[in-house]
C-alpha atoms as a PDB file:
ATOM      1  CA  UNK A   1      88.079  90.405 105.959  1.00  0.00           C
ATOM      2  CA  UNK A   2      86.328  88.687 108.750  1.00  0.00           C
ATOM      3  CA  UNK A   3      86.104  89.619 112.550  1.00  0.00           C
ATOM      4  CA  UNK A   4      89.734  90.292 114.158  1.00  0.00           C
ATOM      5  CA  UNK A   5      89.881  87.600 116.975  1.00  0.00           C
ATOM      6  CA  UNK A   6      91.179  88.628 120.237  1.00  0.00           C
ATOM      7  CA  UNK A   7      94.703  87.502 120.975  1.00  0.00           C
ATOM      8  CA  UNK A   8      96.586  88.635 124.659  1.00  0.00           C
ATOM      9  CA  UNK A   9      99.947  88.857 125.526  1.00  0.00           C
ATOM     10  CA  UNK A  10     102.101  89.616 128.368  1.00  0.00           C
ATOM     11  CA  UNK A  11     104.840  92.527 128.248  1.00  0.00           C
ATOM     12  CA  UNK A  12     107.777  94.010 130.776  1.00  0.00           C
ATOM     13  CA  UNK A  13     106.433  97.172 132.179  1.00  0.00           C
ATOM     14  CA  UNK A  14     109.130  99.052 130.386  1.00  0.00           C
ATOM     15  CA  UNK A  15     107.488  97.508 127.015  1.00  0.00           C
ATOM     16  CA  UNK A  16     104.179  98.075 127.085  1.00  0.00           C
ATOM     17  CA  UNK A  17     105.233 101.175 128.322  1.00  0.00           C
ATOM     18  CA  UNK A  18     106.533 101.730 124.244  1.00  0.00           C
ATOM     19  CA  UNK A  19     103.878 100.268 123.411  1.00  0.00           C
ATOM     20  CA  UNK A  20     101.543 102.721 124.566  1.00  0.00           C
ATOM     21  CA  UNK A  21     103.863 105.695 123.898  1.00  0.00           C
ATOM     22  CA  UNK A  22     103.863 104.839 120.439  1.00  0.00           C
ATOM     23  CA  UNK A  23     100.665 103.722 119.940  1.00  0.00           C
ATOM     24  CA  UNK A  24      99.691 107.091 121.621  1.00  0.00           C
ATOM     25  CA  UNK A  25     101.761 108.544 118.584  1.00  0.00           C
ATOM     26  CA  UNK A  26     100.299 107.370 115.816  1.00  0.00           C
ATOM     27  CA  UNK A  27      96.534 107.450 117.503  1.00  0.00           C
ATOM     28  CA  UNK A  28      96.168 103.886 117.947  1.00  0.00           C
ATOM     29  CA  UNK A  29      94.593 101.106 120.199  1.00  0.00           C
ATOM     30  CA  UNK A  30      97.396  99.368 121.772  1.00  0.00           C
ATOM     31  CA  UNK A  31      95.715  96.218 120.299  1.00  0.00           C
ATOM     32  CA  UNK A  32      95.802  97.838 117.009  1.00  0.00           C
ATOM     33  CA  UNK A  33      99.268  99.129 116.807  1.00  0.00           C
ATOM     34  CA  UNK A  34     100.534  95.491 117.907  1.00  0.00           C
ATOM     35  CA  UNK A  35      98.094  94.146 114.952  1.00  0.00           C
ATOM     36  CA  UNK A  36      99.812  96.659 112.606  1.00  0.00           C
ATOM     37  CA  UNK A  37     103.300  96.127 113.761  1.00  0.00           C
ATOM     38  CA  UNK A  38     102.533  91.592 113.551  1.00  0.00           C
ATOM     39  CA  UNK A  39     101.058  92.014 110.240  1.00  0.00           C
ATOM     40  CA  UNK A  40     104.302  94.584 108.687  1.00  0.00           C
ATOM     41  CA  UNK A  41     106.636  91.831 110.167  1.00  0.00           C
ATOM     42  CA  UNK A  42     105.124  89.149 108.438  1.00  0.00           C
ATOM     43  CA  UNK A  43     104.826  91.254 105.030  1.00  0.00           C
ATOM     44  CA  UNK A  44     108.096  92.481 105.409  1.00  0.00           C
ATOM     45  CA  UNK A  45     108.816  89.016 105.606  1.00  0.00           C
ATOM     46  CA  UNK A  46     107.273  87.909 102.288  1.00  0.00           C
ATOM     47  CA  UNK A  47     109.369  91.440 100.595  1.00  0.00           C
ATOM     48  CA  UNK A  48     112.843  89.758 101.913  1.00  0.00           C
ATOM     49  CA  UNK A  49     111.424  86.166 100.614  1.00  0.00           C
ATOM     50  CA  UNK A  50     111.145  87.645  97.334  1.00  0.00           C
ATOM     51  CA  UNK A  51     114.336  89.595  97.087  1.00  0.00           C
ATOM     52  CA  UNK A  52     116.207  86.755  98.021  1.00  0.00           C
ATOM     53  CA  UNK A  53     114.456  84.719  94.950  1.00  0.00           C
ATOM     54  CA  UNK A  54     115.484  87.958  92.962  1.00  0.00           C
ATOM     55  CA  UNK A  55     119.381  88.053  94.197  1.00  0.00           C
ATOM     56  CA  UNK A  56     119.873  84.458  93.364  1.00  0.00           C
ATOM     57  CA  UNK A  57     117.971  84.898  89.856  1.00  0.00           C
ATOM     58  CA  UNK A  58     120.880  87.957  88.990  1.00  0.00           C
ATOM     59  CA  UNK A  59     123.660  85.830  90.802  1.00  0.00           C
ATOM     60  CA  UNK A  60     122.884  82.895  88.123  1.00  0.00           C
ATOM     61  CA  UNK A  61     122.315  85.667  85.440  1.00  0.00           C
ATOM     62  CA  UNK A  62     125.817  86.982  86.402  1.00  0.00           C
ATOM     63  CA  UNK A  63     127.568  83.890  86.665  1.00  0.00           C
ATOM     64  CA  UNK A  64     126.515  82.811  82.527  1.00  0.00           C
ATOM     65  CA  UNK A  65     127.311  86.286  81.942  1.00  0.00           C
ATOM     66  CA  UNK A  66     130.877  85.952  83.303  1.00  0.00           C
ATOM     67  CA  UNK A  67     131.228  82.552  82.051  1.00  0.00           C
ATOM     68  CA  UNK A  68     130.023  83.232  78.396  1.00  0.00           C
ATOM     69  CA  UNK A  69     132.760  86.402  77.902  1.00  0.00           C
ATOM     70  CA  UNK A  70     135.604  84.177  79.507  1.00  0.00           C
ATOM     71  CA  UNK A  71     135.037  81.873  77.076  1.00  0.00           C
ATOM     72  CA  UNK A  72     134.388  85.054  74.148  1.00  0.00           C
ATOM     73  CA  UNK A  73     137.823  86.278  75.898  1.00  0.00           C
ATOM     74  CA  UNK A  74     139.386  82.582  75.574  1.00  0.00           C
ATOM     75  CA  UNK A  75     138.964  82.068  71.946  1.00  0.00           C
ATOM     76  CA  UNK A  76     139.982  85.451  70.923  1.00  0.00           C
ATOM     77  CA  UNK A  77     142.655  86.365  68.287  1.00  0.00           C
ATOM     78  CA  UNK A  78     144.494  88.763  70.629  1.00  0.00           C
ATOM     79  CA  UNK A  79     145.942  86.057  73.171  1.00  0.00           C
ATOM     80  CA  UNK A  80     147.025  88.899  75.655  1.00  0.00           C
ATOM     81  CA  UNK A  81     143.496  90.434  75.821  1.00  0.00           C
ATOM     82  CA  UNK A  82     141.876  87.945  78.293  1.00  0.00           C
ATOM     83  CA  UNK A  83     144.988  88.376  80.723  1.00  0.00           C
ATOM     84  CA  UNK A  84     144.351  92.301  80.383  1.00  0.00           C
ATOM     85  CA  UNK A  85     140.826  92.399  81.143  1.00  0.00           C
ATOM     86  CA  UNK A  86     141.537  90.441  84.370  1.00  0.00           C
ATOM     87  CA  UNK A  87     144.224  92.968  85.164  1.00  0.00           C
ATOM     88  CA  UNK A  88     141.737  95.350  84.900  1.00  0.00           C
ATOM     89  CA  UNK A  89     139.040  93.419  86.664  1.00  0.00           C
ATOM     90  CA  UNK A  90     141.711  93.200  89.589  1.00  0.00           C
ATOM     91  CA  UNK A  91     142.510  97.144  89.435  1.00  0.00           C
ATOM     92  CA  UNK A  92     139.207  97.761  89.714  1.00  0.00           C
ATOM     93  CA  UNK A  93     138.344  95.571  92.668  1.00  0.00           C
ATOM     94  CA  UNK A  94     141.463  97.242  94.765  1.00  0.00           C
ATOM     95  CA  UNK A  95     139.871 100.370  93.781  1.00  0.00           C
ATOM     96  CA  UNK A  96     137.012  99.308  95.343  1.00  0.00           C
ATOM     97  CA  UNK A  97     138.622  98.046  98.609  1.00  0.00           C
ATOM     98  CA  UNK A  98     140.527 101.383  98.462  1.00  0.00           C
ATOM     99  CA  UNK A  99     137.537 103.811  98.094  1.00  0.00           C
ATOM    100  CA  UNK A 100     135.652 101.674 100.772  1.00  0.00           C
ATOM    101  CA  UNK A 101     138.532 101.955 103.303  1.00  0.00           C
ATOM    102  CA  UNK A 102     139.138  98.268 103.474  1.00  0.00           C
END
């Protein structure tokens, strides 16, 4: 890593006020502890970028999933199991809704 370049910045009293409080904390430079703070925001970033990427993979994984044992449920012999698994699908979800207060 090369030379960190210089970058200023202007901050309400009450801020840079934090700023030094908390830099005073952790025994920083205020110029460090602003550094740190940039470069966690922007790697924090790339960490929601990728869990986004890894919500819609299981959403799609889900969705075949769901599809595929409709369709197992659909062609059954038992005609009435498909309706009873989606009565118990629905139970379960106003269990849910229950236990969360909703």
């Amino acid at each position: 890593m090369g030379r960190s370049i210089s970058v200023q910045t202007y901050l309400p009293p009450h801020v840079a006020d934090w700023v030094g409080d908390e830099a005073g904390r952790v025994n920083l430079s205020r110029s460090l502890w602003i550094g740190k703070m940039i470069l966690d925001l922007y790697q924090g970033q790339e960490m929601r970028d990728e869990a986004r990427k890894n919500a819609e993979h299981i959403r799609r994984q889900l969705t075949f999933i769901t599809c595929a044992l409709d369709g197992l449920l659909a062609s059954h012999p038992d005609p009435a199991l498909r309706e009873r698994v989606h009565e118990a699908y629905a139970r379960k979800v106003e269990q849910a809704k229950m236990e969360r207060g909703q």
